[in-house]
C-alpha atoms as a PDB file:
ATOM      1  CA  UNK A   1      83.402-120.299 -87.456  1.00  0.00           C
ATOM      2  CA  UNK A   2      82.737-117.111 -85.890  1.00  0.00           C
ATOM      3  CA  UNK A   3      84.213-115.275 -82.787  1.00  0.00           C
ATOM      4  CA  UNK A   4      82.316-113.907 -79.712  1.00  0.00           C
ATOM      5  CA  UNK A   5      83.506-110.753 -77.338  1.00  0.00           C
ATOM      6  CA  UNK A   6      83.704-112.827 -74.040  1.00  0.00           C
ATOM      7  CA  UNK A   7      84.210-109.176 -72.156  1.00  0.00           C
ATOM      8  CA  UNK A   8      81.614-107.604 -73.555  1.00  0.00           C
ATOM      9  CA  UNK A   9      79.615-110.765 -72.805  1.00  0.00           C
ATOM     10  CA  UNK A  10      80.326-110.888 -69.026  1.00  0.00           C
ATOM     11  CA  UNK A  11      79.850-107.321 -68.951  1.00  0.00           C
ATOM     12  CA  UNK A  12      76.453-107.705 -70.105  1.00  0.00           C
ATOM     13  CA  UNK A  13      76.446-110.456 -67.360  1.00  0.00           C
ATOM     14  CA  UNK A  14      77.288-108.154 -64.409  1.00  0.00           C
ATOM     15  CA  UNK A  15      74.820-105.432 -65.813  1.00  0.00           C
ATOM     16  CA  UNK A  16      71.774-107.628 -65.551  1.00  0.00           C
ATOM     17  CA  UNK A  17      73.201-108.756 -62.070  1.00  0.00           C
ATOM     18  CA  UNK A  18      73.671-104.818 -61.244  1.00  0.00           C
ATOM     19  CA  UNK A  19      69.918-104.703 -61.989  1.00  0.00           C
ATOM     20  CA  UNK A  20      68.677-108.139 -60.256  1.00  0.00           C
ATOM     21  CA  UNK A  21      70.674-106.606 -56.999  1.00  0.00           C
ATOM     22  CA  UNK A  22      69.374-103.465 -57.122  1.00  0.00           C
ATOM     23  CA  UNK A  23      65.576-104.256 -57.534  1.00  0.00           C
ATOM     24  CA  UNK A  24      63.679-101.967 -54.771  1.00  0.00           C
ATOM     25  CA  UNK A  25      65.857-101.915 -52.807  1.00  0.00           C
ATOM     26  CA  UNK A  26      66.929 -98.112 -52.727  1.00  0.00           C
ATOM     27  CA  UNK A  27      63.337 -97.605 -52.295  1.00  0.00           C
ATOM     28  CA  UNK A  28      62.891 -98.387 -48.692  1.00  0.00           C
ATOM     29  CA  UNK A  29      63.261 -96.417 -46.208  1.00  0.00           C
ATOM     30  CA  UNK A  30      62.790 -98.377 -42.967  1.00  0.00           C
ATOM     31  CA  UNK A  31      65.777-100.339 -41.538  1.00  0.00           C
ATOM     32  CA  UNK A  32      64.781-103.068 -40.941  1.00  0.00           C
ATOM     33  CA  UNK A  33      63.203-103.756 -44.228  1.00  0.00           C
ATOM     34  CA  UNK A  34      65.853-102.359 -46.010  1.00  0.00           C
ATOM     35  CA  UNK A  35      68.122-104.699 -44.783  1.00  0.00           C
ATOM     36  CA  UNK A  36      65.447-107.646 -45.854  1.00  0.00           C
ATOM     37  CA  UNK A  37      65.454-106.315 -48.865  1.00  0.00           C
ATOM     38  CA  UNK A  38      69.229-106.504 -49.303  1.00  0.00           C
ATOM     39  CA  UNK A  39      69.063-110.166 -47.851  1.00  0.00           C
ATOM     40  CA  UNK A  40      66.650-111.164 -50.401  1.00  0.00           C
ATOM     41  CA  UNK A  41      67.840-109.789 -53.156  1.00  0.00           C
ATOM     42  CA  UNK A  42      70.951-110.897 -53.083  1.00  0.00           C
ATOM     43  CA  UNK A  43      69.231-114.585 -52.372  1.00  0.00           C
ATOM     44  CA  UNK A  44      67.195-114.048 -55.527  1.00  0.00           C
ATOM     45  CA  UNK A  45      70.533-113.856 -57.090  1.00  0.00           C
ATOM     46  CA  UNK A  46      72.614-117.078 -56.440  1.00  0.00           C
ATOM     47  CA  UNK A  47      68.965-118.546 -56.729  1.00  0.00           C
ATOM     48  CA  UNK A  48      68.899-117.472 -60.399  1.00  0.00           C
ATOM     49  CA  UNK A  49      72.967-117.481 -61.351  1.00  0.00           C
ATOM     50  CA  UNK A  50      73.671-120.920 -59.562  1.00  0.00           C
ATOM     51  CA  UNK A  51      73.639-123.911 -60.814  1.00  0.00           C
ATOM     52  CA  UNK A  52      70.154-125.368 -60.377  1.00  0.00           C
ATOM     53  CA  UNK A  53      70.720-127.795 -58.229  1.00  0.00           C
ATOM     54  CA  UNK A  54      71.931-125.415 -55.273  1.00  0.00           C
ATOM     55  CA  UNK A  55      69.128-124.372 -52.868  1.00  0.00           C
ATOM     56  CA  UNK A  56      69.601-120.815 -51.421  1.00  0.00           C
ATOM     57  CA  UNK A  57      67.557-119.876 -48.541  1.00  0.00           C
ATOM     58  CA  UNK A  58      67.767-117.062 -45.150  1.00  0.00           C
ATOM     59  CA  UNK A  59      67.936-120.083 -42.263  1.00  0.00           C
ATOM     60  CA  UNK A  60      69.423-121.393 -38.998  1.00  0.00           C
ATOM     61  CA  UNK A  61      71.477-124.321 -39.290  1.00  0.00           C
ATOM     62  CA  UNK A  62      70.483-127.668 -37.149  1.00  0.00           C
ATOM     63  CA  UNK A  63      72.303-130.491 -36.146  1.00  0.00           C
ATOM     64  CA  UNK A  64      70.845-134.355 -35.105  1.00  0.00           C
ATOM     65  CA  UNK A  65      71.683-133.105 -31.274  1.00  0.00           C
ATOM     66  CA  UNK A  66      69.434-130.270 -31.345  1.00  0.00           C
ATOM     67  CA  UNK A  67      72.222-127.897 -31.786  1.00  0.00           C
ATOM     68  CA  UNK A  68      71.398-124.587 -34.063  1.00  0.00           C
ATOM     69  CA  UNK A  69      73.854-121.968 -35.415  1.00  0.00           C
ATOM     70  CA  UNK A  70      72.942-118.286 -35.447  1.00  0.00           C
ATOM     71  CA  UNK A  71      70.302-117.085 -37.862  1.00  0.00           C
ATOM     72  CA  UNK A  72      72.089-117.233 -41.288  1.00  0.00           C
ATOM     73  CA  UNK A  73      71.909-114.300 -44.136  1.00  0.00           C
ATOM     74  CA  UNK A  74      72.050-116.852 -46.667  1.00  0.00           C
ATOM     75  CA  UNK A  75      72.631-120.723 -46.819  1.00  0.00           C
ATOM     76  CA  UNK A  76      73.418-122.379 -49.995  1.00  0.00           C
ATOM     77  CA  UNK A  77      72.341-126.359 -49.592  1.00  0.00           C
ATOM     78  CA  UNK A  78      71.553-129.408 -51.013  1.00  0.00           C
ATOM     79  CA  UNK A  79      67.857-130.330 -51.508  1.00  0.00           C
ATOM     80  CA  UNK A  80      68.716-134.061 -52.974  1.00  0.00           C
ATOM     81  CA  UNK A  81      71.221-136.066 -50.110  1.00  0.00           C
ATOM     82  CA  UNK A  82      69.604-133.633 -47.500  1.00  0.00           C
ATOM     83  CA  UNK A  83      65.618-133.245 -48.724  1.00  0.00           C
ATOM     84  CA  UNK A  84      63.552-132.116 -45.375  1.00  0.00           C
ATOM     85  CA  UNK A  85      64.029-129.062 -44.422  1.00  0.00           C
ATOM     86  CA  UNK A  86      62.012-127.469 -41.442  1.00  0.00           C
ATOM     87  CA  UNK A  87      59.730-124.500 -42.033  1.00  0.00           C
ATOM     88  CA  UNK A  88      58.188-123.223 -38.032  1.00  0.00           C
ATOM     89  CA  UNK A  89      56.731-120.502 -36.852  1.00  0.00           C
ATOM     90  CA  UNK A  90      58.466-118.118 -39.819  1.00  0.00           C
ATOM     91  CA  UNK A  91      62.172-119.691 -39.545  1.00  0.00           C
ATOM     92  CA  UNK A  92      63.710-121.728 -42.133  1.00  0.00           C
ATOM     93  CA  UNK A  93      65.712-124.809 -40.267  1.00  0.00           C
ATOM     94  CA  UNK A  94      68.712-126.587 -42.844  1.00  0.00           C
ATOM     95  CA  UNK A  95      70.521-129.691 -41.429  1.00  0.00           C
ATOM     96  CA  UNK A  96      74.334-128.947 -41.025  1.00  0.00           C
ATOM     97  CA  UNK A  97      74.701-132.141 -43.379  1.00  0.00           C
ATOM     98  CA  UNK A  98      73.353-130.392 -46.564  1.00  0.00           C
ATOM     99  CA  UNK A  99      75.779-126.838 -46.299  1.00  0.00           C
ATOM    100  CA  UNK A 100      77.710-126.117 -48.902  1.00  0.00           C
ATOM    101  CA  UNK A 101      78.077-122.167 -47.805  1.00  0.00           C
ATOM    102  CA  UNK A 102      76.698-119.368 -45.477  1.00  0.00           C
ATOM    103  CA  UNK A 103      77.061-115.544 -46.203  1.00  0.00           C
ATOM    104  CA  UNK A 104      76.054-112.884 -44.023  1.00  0.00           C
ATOM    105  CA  UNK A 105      75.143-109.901 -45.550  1.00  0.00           C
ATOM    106  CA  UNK A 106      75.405-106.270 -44.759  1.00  0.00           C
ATOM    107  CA  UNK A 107      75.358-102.616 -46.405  1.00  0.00           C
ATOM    108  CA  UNK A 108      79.310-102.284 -45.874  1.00  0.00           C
ATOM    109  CA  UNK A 109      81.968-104.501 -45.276  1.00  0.00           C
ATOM    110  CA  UNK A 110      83.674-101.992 -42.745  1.00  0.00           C
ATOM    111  CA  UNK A 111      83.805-103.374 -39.095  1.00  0.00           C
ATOM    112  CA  UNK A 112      82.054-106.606 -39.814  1.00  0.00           C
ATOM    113  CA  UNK A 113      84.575-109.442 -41.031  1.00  0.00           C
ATOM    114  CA  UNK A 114      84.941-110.411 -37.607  1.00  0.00           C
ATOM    115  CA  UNK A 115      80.962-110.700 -36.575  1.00  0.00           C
ATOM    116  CA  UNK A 116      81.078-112.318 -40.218  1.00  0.00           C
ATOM    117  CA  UNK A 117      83.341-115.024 -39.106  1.00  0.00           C
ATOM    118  CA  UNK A 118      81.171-115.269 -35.527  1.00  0.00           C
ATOM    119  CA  UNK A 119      78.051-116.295 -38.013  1.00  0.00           C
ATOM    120  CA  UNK A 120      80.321-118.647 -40.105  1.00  0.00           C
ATOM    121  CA  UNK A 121      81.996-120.200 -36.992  1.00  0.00           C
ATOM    122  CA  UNK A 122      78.435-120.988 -35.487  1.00  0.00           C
ATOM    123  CA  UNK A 123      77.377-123.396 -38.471  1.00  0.00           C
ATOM    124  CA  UNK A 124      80.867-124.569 -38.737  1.00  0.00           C
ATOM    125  CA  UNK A 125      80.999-126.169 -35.413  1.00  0.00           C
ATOM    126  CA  UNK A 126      77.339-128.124 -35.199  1.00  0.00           C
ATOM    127  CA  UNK A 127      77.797-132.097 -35.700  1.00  0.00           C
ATOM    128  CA  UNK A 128      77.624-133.507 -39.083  1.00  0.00           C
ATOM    129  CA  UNK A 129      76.771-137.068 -39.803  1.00  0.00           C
ATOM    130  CA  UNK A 130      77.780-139.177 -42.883  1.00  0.00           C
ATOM    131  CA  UNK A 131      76.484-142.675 -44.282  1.00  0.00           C
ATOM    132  CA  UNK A 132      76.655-144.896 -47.212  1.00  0.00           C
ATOM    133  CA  UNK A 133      74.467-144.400 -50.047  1.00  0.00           C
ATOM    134  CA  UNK A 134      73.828-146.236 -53.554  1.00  0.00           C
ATOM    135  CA  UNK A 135      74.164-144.279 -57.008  1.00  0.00           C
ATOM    136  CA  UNK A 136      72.980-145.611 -60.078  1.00  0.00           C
ATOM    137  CA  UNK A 137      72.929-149.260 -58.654  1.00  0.00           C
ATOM    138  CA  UNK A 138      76.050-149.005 -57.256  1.00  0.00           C
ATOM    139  CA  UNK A 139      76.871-148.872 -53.234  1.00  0.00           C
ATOM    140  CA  UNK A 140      79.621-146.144 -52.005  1.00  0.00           C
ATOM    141  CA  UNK A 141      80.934-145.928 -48.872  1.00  0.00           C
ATOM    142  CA  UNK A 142      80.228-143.231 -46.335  1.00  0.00           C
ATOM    143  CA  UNK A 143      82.597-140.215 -47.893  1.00  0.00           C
ATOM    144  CA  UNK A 144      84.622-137.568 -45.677  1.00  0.00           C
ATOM    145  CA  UNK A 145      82.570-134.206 -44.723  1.00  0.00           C
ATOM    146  CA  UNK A 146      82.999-131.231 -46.748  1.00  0.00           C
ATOM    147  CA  UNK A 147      84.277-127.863 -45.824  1.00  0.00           C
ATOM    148  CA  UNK A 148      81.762-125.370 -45.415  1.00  0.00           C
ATOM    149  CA  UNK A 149      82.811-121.960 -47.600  1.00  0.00           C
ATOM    150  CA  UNK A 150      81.835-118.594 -45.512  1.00  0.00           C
ATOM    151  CA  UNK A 151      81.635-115.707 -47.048  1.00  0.00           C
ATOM    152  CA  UNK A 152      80.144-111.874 -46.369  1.00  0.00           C
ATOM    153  CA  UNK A 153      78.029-109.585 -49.109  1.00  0.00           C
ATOM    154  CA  UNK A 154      78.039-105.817 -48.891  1.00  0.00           C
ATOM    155  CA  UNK A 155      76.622-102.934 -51.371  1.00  0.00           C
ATOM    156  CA  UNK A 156      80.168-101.010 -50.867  1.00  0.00           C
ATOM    157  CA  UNK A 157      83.047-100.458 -48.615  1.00  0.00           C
ATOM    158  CA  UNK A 158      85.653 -97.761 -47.465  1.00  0.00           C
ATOM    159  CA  UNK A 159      88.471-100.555 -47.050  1.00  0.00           C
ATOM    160  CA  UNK A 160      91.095-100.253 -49.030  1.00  0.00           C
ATOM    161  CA  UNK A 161      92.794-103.925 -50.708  1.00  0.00           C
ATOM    162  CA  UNK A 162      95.525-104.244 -47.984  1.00  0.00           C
ATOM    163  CA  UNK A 163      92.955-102.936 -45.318  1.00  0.00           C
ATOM    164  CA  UNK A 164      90.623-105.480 -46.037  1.00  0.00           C
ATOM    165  CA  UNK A 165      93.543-108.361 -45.901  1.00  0.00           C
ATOM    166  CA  UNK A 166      94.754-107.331 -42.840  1.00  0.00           C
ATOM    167  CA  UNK A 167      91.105-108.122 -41.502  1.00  0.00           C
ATOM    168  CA  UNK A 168      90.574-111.394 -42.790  1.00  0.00           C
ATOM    169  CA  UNK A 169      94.319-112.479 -41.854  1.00  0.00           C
ATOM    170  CA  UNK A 170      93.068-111.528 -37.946  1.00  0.00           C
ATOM    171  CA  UNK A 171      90.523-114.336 -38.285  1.00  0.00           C
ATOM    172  CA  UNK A 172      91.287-117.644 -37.231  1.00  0.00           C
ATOM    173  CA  UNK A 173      90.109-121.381 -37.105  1.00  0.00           C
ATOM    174  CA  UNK A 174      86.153-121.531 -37.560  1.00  0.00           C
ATOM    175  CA  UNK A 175      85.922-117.674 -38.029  1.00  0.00           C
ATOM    176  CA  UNK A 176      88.103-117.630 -41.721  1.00  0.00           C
ATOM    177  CA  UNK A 177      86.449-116.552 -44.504  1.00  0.00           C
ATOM    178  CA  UNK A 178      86.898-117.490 -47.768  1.00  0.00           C
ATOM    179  CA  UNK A 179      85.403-115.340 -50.092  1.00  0.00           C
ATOM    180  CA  UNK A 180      83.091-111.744 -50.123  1.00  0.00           C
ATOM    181  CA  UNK A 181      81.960-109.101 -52.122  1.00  0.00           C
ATOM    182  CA  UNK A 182      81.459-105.290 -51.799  1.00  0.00           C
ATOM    183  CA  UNK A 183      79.437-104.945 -54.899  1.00  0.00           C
ATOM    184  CA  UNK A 184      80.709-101.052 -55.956  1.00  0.00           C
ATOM    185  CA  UNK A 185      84.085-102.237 -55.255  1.00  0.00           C
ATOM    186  CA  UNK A 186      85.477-105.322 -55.745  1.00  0.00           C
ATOM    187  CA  UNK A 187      84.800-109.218 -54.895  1.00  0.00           C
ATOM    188  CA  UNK A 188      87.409-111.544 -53.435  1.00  0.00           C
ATOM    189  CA  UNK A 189      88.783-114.673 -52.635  1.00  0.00           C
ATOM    190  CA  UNK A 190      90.770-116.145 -49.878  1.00  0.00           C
ATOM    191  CA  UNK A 191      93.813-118.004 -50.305  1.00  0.00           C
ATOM    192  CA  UNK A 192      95.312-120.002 -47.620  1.00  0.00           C
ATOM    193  CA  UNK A 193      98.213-122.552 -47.565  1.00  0.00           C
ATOM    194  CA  UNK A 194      98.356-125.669 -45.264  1.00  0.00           C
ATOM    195  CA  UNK A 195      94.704-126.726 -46.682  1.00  0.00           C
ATOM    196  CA  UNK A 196      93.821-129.952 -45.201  1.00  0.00           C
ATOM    197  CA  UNK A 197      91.519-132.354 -45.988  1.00  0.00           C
ATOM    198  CA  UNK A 198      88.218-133.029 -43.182  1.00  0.00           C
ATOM    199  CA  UNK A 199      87.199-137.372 -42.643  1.00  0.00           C
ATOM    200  CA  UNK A 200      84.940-138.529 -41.397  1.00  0.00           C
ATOM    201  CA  UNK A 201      84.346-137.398 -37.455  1.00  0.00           C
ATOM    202  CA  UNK A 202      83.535-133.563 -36.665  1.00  0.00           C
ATOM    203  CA  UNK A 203      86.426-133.874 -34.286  1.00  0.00           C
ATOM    204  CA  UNK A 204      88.381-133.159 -37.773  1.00  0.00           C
ATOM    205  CA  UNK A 205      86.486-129.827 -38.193  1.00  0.00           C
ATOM    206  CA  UNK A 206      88.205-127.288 -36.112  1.00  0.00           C
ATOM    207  CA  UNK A 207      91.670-129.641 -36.629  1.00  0.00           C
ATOM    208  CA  UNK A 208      91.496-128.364 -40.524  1.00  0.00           C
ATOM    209  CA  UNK A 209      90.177-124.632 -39.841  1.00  0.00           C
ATOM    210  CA  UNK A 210      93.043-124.150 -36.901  1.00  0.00           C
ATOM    211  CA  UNK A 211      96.210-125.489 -39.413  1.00  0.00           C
ATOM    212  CA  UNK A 212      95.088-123.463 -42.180  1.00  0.00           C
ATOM    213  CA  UNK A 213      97.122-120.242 -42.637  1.00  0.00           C
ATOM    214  CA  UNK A 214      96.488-116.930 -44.706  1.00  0.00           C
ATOM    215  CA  UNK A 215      98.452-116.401 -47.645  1.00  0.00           C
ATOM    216  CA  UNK A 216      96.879-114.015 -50.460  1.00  0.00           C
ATOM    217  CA  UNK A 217      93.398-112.358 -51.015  1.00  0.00           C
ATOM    218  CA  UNK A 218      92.686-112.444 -54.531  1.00  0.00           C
ATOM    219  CA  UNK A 219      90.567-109.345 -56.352  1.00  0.00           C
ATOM    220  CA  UNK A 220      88.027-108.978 -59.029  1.00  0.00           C
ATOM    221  CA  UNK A 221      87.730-105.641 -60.915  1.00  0.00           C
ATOM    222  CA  UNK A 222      84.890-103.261 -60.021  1.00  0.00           C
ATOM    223  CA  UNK A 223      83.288-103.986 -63.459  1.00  0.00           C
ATOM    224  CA  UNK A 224      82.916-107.698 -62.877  1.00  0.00           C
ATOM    225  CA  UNK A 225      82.345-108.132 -58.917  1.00  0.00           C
ATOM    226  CA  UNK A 226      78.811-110.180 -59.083  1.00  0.00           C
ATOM    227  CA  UNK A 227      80.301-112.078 -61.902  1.00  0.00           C
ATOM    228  CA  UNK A 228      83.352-113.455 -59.924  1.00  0.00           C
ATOM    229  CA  UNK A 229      81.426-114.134 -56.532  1.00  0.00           C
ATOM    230  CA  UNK A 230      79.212-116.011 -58.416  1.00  0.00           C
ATOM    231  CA  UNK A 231      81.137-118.064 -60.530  1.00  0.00           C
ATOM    232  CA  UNK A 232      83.892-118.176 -57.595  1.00  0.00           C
ATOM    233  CA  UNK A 233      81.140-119.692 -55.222  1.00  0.00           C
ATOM    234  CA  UNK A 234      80.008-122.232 -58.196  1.00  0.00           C
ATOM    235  CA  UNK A 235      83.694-123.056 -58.724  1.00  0.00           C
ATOM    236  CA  UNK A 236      84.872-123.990 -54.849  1.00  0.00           C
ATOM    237  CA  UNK A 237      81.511-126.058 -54.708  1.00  0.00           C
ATOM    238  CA  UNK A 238      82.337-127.989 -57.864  1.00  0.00           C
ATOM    239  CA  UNK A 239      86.211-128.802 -57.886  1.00  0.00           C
ATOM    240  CA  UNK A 240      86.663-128.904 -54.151  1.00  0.00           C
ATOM    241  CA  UNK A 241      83.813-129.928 -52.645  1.00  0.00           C
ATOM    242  CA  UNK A 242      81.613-131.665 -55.355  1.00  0.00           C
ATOM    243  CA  UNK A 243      78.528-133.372 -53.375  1.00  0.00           C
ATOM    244  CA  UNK A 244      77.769-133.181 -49.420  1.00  0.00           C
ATOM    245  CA  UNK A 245      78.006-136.022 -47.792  1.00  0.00           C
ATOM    246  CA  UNK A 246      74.596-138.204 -47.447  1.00  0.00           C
ATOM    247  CA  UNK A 247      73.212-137.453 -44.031  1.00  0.00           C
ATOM    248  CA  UNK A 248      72.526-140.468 -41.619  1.00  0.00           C
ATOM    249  CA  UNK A 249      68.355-140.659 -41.132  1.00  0.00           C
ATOM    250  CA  UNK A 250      68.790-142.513 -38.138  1.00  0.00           C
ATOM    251  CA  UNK A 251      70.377-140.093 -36.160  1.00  0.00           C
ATOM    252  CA  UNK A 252      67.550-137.780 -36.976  1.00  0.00           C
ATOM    253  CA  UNK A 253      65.071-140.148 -36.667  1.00  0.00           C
ATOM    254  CA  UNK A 254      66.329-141.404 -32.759  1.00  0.00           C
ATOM    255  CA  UNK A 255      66.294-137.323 -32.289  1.00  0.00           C
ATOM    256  CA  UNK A 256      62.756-136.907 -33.152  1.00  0.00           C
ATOM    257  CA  UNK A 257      61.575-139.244 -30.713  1.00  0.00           C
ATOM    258  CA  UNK A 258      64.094-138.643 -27.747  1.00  0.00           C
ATOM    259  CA  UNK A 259      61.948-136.306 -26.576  1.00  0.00           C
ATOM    260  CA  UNK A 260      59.035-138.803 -26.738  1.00  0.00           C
ATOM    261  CA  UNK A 261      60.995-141.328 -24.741  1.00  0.00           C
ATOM    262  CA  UNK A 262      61.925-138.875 -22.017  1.00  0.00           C
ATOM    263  CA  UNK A 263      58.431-137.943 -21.301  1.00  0.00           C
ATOM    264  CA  UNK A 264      57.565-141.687 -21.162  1.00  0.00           C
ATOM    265  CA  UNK A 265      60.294-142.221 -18.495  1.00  0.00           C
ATOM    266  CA  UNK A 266      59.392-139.655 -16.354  1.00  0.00           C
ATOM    267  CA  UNK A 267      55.407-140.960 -16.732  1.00  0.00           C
ATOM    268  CA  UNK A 268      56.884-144.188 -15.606  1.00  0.00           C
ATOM    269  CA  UNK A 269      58.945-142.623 -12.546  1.00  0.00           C
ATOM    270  CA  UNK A 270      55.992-140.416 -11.692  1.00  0.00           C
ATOM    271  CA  UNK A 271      53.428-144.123 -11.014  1.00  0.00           C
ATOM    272  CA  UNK A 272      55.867-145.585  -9.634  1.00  0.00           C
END
């Protein structure tokens, strides 16, 4: 049996990533497109180097009250437990149930971890529901919610390793991030001790984010920094979060016609 040259593989890897990154994107010259530009390319990305059955999309995040998070870089979802997802008036709407991750992206890192973890916290915090659901045949109880990973995406970056740590150990609670990349220089991953475990009320949410505490930030080399956020990202999804939970339709259903039943009440008040 022959042998393969796994480095020289993921080399070749992080080359054609290089390239899938940098498509047109040091061709614009406006702004404000440029920074669309980033957005979707690094979209385009996780769409093609995740798993298939992650959705990756630029969104706000929803919740069954109404609630909505800031406008999100990038939201990596489920399209099978969660499948309607709101397209109006040019914005993309995701129910908090089917979040697996949210990224903000940006040309450097410098000065933005903690508006980073302002954009994290903001889909961290809406309501989550959680139901039964049958799998082949078989009826499973309503499971605990998932963590939601946050994350930032850069082109480059001035900070230094320990500069960068020192950042991301300032954030707290809802605001932690736990993982980035700064594509010329390296990608990372947060390591934190005191990891709880969410159940199944949102109370649990900001219980588990507050207890956690900062203990390393680990580093990929320059050569391999798209390789590691990617397979990072697929990793924490798979081992230690696995599937969403399976939203509850009702809740979303009583939503869509609360408004409807308000308007009849007042009709009602108003003949009186």
């Amino acid at each position: 049996m022959g042998t393969v040259n796994m480095k020289a593989l993921f080399h070749g890897l992080q080359r054609a990533m290089e390239v899938e990154l940098g498509v047109n994107r040091e061709f614009i010259a406006h702004p404000g497109s440029k920074g669309d530009a980033m957005e979707n390319s690094w979209i385009e990305l996780f769409r093609k180097y995740l798993p298939n059955r992650y959705s990756v999309d630029k969104a706000m995040v929803i919740d069954n009250e109404g609630n909505v998070s800031d406008q999100i870089d990038i939201v990596v979802y489920d399209n099978f437990y969660t499948p309607f997802v709101f397209r109006q008036n040019g914005f993309t709407y995701i129910p908090a149930e089917g979040v697996y991750a949210v990224f903000e992206v940006k040309p450097e890192l410098n000065d933005h971890i903690e508006y980073a973890g302002e954009k994290i916290a903001s889909v961290r915090r809406l309501k989550r529901t959680t139901v039964d659901m049958i799998s082949s045949g078989r009826l499973f109880p309503a499971r605990n919610l998932t963590k939601i990973i946050g994350g930032i995406l850069a082109n480059t970056t001035t900070y230094k390793r320990e500069t960068l740590a020192n950042h991301l150990k300032g954030l707290s609670g809802l605001k932690t991030i736990d993982m980035g990349c700064a594509e010329d220089k390296y990608a990372f991953k947060v390591e934190y001790d005191n990891e709880g475990e969410l159940d199944k009320t949102n109370e649990s949410m900001s219980t588990v984010y507050d207890e956690r505490r900062f203990r390393e930030v680990n580093y990929s080399e320059t050569e391999n920094s798209l390789v590691f956020i990617v397979m990072q990202l697929s990793q924490y999804i798979q081992q230690k979060i696995g599937t969403v939970a399976a939203l509850d339709y009702n809740k979303y259903i009583e939503a869509s016609t609360r408004g409807v039943e308000e308007k009849d009440s007042e009709k009602k008040g108003e003949t009186a």
